[in-house]
C-alpha atoms as a PDB file:
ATOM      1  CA  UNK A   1      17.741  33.552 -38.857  1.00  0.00           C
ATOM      2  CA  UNK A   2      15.101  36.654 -39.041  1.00  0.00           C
ATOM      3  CA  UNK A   3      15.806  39.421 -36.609  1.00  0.00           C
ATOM      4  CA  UNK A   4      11.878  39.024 -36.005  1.00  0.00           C
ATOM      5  CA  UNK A   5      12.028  35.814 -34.787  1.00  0.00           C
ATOM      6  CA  UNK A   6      15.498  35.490 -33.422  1.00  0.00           C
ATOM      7  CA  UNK A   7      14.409  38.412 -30.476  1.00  0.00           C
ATOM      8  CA  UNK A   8      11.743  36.586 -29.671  1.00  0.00           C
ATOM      9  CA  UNK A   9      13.264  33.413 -29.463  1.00  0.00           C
ATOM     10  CA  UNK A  10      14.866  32.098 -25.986  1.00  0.00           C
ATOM     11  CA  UNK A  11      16.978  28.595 -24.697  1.00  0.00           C
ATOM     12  CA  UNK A  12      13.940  26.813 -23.557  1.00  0.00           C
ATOM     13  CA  UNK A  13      16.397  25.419 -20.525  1.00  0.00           C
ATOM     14  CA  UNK A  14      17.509  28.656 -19.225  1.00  0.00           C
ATOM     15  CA  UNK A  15      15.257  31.326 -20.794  1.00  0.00           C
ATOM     16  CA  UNK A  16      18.457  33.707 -21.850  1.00  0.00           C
ATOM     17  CA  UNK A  17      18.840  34.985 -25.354  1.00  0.00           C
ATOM     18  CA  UNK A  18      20.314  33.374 -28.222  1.00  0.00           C
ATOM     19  CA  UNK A  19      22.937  34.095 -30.557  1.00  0.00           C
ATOM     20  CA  UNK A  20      22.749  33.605 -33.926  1.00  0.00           C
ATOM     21  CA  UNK A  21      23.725  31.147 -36.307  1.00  0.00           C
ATOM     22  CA  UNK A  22      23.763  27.533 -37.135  1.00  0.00           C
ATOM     23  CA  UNK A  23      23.284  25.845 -34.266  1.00  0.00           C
ATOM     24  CA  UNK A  24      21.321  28.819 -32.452  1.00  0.00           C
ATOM     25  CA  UNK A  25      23.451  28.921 -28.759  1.00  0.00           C
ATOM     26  CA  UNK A  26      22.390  30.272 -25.946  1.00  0.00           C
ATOM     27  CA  UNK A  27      24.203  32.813 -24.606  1.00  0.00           C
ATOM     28  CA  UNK A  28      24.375  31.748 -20.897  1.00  0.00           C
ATOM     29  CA  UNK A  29      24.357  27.894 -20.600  1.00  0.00           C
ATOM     30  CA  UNK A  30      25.969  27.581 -24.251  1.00  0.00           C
ATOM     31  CA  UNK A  31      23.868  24.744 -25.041  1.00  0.00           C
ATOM     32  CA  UNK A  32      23.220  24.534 -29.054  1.00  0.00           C
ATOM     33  CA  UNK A  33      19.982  24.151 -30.900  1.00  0.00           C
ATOM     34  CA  UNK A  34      19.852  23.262 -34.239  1.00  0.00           C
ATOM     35  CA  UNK A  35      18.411  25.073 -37.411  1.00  0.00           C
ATOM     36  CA  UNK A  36      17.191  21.912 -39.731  1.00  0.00           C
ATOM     37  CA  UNK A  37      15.875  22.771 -43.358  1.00  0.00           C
ATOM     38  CA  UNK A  38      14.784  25.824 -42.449  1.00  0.00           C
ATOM     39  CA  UNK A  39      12.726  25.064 -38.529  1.00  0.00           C
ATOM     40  CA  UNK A  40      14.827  25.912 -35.599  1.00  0.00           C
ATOM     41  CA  UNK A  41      15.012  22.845 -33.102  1.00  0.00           C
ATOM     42  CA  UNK A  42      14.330  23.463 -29.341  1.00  0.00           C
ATOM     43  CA  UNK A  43      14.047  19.658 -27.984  1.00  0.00           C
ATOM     44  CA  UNK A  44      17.527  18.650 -25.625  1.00  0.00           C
ATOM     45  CA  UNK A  45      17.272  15.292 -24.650  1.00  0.00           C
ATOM     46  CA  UNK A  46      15.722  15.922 -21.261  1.00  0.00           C
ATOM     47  CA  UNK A  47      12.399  16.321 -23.812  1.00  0.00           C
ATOM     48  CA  UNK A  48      12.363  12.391 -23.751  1.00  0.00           C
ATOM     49  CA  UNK A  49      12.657  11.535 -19.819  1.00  0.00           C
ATOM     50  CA  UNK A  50       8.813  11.494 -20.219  1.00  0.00           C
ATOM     51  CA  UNK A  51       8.052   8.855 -22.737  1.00  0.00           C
ATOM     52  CA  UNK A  52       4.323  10.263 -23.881  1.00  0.00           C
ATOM     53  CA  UNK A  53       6.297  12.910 -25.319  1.00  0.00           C
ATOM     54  CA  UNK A  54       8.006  10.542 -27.263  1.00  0.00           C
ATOM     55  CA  UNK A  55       5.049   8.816 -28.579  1.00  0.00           C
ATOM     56  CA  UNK A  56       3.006  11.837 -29.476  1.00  0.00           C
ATOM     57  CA  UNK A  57       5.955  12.983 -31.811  1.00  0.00           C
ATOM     58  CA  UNK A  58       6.059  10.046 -33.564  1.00  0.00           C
ATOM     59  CA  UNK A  59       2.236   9.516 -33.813  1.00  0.00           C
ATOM     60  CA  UNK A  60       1.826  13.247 -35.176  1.00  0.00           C
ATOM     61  CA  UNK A  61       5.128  12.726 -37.481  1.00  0.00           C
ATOM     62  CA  UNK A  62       3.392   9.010 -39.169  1.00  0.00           C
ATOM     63  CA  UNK A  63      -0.226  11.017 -39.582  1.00  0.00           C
ATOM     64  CA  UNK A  64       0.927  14.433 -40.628  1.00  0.00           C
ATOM     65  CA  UNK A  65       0.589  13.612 -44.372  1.00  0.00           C
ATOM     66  CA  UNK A  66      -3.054  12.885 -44.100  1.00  0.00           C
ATOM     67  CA  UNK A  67      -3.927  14.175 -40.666  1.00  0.00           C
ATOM     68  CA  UNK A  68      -6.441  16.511 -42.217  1.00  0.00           C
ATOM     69  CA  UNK A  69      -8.349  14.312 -44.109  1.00  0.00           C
ATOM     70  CA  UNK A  70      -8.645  11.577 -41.538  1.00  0.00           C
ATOM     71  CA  UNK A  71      -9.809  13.419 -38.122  1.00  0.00           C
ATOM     72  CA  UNK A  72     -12.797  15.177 -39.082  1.00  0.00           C
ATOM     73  CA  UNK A  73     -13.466  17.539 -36.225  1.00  0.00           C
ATOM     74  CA  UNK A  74     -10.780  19.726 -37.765  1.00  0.00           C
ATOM     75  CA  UNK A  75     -13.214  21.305 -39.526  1.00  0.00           C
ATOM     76  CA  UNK A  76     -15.275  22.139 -36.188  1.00  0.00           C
ATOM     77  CA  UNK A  77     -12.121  23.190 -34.632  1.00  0.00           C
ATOM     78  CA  UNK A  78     -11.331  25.671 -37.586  1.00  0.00           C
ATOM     79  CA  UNK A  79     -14.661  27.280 -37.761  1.00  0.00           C
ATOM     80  CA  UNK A  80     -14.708  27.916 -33.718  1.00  0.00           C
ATOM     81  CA  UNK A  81     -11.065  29.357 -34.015  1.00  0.00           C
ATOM     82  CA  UNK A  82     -12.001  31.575 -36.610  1.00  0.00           C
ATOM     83  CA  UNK A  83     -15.215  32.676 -34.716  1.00  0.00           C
ATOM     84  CA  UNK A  84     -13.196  32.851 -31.263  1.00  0.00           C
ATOM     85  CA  UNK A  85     -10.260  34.435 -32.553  1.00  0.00           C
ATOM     86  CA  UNK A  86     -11.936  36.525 -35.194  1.00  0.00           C
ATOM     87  CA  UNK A  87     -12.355  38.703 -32.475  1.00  0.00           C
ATOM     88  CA  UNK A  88      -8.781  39.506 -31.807  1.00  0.00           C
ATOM     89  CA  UNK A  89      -7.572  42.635 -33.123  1.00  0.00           C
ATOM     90  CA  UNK A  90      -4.757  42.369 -36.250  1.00  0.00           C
ATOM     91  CA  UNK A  91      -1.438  43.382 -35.953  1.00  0.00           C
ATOM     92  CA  UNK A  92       0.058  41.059 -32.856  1.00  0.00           C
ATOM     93  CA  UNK A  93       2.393  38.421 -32.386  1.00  0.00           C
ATOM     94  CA  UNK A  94       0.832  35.253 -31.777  1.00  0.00           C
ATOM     95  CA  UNK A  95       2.358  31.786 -30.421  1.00  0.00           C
ATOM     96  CA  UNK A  96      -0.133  28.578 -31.758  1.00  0.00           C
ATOM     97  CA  UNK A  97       1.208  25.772 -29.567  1.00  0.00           C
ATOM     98  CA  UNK A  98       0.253  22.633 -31.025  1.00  0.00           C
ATOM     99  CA  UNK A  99      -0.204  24.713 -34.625  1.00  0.00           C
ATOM    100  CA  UNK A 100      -0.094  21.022 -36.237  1.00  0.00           C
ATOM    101  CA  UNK A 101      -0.957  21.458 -39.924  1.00  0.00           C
ATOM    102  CA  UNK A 102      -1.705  25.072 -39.190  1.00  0.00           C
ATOM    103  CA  UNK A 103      -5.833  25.418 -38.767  1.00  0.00           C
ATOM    104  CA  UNK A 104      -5.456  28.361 -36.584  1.00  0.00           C
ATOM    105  CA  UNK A 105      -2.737  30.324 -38.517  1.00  0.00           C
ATOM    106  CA  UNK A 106      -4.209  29.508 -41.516  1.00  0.00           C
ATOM    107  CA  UNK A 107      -7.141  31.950 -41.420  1.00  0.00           C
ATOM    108  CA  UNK A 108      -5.560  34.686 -39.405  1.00  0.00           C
ATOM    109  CA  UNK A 109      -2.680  36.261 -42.069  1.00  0.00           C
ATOM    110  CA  UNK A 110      -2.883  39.633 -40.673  1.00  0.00           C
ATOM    111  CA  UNK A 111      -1.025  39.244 -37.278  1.00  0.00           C
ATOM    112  CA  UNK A 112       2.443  40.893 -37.736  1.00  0.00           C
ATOM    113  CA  UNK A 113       3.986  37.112 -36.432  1.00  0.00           C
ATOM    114  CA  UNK A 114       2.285  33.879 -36.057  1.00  0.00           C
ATOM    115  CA  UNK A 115       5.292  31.846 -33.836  1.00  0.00           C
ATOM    116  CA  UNK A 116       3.866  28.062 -35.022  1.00  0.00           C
ATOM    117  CA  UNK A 117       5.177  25.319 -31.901  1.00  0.00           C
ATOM    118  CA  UNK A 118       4.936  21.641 -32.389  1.00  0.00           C
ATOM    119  CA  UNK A 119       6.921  18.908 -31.557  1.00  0.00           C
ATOM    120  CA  UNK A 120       6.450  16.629 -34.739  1.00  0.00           C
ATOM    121  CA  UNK A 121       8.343  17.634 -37.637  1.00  0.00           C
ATOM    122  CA  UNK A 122       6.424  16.444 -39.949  1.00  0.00           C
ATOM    123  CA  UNK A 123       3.090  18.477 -38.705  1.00  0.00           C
ATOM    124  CA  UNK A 124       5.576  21.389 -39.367  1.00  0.00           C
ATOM    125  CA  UNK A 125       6.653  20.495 -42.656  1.00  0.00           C
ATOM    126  CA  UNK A 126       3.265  20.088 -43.766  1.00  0.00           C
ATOM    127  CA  UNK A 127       2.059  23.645 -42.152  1.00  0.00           C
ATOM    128  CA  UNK A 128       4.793  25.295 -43.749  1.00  0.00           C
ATOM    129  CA  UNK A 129       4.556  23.622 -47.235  1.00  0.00           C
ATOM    130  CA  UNK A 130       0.511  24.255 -47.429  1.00  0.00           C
ATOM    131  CA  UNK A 131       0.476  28.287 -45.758  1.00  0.00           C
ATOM    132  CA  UNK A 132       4.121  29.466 -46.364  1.00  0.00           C
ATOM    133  CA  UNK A 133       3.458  32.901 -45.085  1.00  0.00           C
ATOM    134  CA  UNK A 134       5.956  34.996 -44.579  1.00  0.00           C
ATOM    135  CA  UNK A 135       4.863  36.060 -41.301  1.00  0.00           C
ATOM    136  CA  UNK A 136       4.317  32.485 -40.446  1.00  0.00           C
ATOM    137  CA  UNK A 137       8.045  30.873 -38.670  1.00  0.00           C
ATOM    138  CA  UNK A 138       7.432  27.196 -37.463  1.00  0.00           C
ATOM    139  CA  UNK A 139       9.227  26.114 -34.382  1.00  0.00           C
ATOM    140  CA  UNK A 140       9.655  22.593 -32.920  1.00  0.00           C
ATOM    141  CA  UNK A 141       9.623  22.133 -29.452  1.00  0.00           C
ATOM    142  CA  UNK A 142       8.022  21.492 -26.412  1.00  0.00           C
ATOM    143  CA  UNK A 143       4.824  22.990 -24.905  1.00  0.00           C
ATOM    144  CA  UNK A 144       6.142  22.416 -22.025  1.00  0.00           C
ATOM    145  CA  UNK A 145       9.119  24.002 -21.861  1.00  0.00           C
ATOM    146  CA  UNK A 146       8.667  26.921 -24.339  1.00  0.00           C
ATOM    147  CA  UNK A 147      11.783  28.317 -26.379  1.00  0.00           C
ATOM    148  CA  UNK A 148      10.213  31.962 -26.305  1.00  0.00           C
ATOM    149  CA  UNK A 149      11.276  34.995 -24.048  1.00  0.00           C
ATOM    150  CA  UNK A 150       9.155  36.390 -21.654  1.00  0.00           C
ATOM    151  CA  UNK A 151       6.531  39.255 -21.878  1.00  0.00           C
ATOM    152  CA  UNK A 152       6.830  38.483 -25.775  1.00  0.00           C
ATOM    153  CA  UNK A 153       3.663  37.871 -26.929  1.00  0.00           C
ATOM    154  CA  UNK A 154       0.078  39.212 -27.613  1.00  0.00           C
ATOM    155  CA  UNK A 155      -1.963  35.752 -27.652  1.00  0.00           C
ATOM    156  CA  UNK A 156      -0.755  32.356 -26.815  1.00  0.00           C
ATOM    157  CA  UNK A 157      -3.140  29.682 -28.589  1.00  0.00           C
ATOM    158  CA  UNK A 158      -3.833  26.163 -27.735  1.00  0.00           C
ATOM    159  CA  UNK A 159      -6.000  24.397 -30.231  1.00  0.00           C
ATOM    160  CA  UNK A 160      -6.669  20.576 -29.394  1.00  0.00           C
ATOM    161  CA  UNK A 161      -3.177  20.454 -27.456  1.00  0.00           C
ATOM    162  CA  UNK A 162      -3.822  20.445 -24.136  1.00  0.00           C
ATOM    163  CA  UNK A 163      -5.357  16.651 -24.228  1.00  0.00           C
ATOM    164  CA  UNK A 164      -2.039  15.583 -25.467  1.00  0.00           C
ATOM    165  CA  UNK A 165       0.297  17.016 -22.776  1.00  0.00           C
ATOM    166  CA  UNK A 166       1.449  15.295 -19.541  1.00  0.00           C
ATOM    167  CA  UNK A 167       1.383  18.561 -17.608  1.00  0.00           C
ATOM    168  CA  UNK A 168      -1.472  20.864 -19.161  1.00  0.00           C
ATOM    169  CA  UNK A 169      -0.627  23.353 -15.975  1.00  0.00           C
ATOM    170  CA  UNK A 170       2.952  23.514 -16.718  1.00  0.00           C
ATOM    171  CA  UNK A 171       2.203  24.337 -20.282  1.00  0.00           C
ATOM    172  CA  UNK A 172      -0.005  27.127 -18.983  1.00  0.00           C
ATOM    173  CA  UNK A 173       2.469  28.482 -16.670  1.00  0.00           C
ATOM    174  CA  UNK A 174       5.245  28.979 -19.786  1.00  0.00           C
ATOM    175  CA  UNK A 175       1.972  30.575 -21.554  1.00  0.00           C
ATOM    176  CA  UNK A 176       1.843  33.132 -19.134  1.00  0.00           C
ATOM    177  CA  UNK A 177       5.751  33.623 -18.839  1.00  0.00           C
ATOM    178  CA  UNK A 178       5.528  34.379 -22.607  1.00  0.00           C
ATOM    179  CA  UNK A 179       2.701  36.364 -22.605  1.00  0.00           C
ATOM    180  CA  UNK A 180       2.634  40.574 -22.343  1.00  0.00           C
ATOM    181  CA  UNK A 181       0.533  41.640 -19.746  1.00  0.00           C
ATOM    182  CA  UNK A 182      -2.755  41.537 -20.667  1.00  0.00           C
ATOM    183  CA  UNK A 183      -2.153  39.411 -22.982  1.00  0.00           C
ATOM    184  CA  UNK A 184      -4.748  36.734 -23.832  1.00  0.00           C
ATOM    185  CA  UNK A 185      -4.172  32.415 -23.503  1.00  0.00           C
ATOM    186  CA  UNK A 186      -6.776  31.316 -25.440  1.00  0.00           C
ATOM    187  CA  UNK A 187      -8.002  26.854 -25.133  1.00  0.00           C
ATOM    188  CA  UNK A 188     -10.039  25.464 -27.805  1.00  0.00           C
ATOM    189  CA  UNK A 189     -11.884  22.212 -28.232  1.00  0.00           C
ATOM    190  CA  UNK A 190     -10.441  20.412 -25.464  1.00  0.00           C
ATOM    191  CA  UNK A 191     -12.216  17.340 -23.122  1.00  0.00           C
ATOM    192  CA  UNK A 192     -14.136  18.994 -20.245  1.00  0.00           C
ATOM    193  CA  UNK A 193     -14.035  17.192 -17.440  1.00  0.00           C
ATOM    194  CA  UNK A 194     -17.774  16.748 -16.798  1.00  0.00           C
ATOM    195  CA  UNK A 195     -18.012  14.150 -19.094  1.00  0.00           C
ATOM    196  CA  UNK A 196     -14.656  11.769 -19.267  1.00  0.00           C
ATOM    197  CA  UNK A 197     -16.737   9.174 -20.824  1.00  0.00           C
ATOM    198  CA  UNK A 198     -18.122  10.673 -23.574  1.00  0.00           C
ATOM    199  CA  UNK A 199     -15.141  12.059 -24.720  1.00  0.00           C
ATOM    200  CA  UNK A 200     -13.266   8.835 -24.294  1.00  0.00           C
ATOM    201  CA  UNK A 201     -15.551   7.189 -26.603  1.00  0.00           C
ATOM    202  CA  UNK A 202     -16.357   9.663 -28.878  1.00  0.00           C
ATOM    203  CA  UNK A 203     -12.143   9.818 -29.107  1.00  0.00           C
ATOM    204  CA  UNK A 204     -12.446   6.099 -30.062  1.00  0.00           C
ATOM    205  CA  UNK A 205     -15.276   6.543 -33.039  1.00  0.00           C
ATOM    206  CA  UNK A 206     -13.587   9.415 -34.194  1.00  0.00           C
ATOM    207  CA  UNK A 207     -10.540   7.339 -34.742  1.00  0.00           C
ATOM    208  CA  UNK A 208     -12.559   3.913 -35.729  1.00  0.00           C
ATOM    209  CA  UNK A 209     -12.074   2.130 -32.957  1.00  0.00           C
ATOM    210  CA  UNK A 210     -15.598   0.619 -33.391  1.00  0.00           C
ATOM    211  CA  UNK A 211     -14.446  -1.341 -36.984  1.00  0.00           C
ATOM    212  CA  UNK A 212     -15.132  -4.612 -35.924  1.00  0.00           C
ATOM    213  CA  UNK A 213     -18.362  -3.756 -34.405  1.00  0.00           C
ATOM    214  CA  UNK A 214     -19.608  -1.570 -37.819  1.00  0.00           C
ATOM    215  CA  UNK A 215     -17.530  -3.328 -40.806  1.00  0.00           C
ATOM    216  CA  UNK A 216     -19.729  -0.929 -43.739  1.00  0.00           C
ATOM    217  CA  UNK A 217     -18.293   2.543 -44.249  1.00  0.00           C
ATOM    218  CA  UNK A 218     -16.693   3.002 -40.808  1.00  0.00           C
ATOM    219  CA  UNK A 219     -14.791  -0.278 -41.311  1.00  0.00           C
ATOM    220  CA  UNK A 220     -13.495   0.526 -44.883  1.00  0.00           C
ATOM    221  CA  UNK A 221     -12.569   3.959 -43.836  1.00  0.00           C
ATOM    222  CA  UNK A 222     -10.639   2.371 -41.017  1.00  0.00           C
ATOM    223  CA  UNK A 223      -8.820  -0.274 -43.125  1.00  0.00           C
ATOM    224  CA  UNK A 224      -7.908   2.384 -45.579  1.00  0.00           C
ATOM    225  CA  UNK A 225      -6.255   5.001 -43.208  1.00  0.00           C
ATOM    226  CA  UNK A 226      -4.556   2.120 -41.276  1.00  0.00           C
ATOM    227  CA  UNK A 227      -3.388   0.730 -44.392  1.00  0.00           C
ATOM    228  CA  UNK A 228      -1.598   4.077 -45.145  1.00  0.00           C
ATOM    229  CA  UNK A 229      -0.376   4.414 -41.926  1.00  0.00           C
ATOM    230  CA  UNK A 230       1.123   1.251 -41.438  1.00  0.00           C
ATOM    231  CA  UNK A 231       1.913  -0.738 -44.852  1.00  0.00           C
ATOM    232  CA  UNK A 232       4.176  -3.383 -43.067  1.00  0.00           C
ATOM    233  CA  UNK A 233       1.904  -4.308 -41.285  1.00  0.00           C
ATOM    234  CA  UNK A 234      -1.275  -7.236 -41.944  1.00  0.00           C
ATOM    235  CA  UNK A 235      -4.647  -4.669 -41.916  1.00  0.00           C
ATOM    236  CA  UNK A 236      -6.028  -5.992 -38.720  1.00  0.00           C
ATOM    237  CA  UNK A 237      -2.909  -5.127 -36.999  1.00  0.00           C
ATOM    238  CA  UNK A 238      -2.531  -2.250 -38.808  1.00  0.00           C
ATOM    239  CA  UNK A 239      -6.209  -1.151 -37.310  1.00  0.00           C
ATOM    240  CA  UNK A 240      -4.776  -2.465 -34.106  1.00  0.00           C
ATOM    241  CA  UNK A 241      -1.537  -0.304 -34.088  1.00  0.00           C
ATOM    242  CA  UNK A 242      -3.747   2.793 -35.345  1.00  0.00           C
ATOM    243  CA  UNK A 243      -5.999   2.444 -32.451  1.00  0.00           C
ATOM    244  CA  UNK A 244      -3.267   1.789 -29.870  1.00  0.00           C
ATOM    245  CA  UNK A 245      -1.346   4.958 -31.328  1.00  0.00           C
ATOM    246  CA  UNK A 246      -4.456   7.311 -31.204  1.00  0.00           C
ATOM    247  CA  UNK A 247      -5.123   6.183 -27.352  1.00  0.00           C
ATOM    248  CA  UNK A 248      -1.530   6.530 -26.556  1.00  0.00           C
ATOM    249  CA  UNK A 249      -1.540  10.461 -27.868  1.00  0.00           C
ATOM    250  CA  UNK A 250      -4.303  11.296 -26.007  1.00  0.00           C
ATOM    251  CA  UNK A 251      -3.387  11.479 -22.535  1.00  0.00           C
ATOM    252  CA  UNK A 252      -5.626  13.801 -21.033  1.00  0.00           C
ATOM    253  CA  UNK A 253      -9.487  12.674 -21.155  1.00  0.00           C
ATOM    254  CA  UNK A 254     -11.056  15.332 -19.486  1.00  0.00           C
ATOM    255  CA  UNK A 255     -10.323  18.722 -17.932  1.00  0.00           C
ATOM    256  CA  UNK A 256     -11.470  20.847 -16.036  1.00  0.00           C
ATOM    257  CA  UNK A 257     -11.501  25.068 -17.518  1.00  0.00           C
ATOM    258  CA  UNK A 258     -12.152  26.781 -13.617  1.00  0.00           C
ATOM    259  CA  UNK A 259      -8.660  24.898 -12.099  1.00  0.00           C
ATOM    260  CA  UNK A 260      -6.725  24.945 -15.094  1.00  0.00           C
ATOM    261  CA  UNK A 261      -5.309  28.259 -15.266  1.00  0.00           C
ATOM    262  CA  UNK A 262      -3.208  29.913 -12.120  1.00  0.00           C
ATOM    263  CA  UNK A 263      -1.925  33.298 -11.432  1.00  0.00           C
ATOM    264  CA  UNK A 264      -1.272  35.546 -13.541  1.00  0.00           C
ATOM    265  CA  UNK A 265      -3.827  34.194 -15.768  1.00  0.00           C
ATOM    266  CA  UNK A 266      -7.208  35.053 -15.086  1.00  0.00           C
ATOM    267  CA  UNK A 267     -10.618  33.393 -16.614  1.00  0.00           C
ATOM    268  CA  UNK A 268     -12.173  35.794 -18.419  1.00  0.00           C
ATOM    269  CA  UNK A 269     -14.778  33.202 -20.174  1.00  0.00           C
ATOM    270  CA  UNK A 270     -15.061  29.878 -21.300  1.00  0.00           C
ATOM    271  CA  UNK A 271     -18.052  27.509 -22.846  1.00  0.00           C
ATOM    272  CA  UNK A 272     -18.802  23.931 -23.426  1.00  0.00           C
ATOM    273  CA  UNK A 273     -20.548  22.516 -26.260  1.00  0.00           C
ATOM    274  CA  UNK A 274     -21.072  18.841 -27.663  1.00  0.00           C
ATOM    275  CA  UNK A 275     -19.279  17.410 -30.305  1.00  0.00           C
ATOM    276  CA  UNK A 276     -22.408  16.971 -32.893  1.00  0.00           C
ATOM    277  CA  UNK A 277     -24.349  19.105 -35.139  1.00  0.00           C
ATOM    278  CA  UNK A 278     -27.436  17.298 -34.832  1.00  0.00           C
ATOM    279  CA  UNK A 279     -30.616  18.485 -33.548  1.00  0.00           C
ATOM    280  CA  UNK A 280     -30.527  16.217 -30.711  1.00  0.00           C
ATOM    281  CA  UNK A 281     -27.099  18.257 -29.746  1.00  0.00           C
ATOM    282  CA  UNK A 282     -28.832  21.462 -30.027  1.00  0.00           C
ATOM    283  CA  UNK A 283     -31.138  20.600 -27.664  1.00  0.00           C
ATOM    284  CA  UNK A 284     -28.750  19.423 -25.404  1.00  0.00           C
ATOM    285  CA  UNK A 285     -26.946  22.561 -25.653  1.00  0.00           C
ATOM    286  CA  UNK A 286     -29.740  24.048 -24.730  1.00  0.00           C
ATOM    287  CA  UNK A 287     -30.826  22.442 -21.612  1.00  0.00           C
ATOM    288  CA  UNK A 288     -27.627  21.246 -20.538  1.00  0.00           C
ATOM    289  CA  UNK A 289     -25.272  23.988 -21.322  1.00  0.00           C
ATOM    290  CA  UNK A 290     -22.400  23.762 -18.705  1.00  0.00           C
ATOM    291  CA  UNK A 291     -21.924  19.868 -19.912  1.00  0.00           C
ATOM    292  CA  UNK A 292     -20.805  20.218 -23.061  1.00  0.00           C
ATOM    293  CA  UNK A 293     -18.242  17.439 -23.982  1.00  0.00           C
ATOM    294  CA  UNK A 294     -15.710  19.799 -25.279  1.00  0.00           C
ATOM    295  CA  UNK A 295     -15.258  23.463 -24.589  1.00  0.00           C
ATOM    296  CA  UNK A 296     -13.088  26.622 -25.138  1.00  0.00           C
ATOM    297  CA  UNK A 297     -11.956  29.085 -22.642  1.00  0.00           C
ATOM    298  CA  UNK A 298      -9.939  32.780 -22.467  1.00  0.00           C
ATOM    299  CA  UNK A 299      -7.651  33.580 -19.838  1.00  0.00           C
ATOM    300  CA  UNK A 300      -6.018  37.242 -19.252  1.00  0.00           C
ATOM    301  CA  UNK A 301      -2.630  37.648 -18.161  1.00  0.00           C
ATOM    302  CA  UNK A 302      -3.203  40.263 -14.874  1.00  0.00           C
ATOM    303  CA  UNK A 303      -0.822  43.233 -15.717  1.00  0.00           C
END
């Protein structure tokens, strides 16, 4: 294990320092953590007392192959990370919970560590085969219960993560433990509260929930990517099981930015904006601009 990585690294039960090796143990409760092909393992079996944890590995694990190619809005997400973050000086050490398949990391090479956190191996695996930086370490674990020491970091990122976490606040709270004073928690594309129902649905299109109401393109597309996902199955269970899966994962359908974040993070700024490109969203954005269906937000940690 990298000197780099190994100081910054902590037992995510105890927070104490780890010695190296493999397993990885921690130096005060002894417990071991495994160091498989490469990604060191941070998930003891209290991880799975809450079952939605469960579920959104094993989702993330079955779509990691294609993940890209089927949810469209990574594209959106990528292009308001790289304006968002764009603004961060170079140089830092960065922790990307949720990385996935690695939208955030992958335009930002010039931070002296991007720490990548996710709790499906296979969105790992998929990061690490496509950037393969050498600044770039992937980590599984959980969000919730961070394997990193504290004061450790410069910016702590959440990309479309916090919708899939029973306890966005608790995830928030190890964000600032992690964080160096004054250092930055930044939440992207996420459900904003104002509008629960929007998101919900627009969730469901996004995922093709609507196939037996639209059976042209939408219903093809939908029969194809279930099909991948689930080639035991018949394809209307298949669409079934791929619908079921993606409401399952998403556990959180709205938020709200002002009472998510608690001392000693501050918010510094945060915007909503609506999920389309059309003109009809532009004007929306326009008149409506606090009720965005999605929206981003910066929080300081207070020195």
């Amino acid at each position: 294990m990298s000197t780099r990585i190994l100081e910054l690294l902590a037992c995510p039960l105890c927070k104490a320092s780890l010695r190296d090796g493999n397993p990885l143990v921690c130096e005060k409760c002894y417990h071991p953590f495994p160091i498989q092909d490469g990604i060191p393992v941070f998930l003891p079996e209290e991880t799975w007392e809450d079952p939605t944890k469960r579920i959104n590995r094993d989702h993330h694990d079955r779509e990691a192959a294609q993940y890209d190619e089927m949810h469209l809005h990574i594209r959106r997400e990528a292009r308001l990370a790289k304006r968002i973050l764009g603004q961060v000086p170079p140089g830092g050490r960065i922790l990307d919970i949720g990385s996935g398949t690695g939208f955030v990391p992958k335009h930002f090479p010039h931070w002296e560590i991007c720490c990548c956190l996710d709790i499906s191996r296979g969105m790992l695996e998929r990061l690490r085969d496509t950037i393969g930086r050498p600044n770039l370490y992937p980590v599984q674990g959980d969000a919730e219960n961070l394997p990193f020491a504290s004061d450790s970091m410069d910016i702590v990122t959440f990309a479309a993560t916090l919708h899939h976490l029973p306890d966005p606040g608790r995830s928030l709270r190890e964000a600032a433990r992690v964080l160096k004073p004054g250092g930055k928690a930044i939440v992207i594309h996420e459900p904003h509260a104002v509008a629960p129902g929007r998101i919900h649905y627009l969730f469901l299109a996004a995922r093709f929930k609507w196939h037996s109401l639209f059976p042209g393109k939408v219903g093809r597309e939908a029969a194809h990517w279930a099909r991948s996902l689930y080639p035991e199955l018949p394809e209307e269970e298949a669409i079934r099981a791929m619908n079921r899966a993606n409401l399952e994962a998403n556990i959180q359908q709205g938020l709200h930015p002002q009472q998510l974040f608690d001392a000693p993070l501050r918010l510094d700024r945060f915007e909503t904006y609506y999920s389309g490109r059309s003109f009809f969203d532009r004007i929306r954005s326009i008149l409506f601009p606090a009720e965005g269906e999605l929206f981003f937000a910066i929080a300081v940690k207070c020195r």
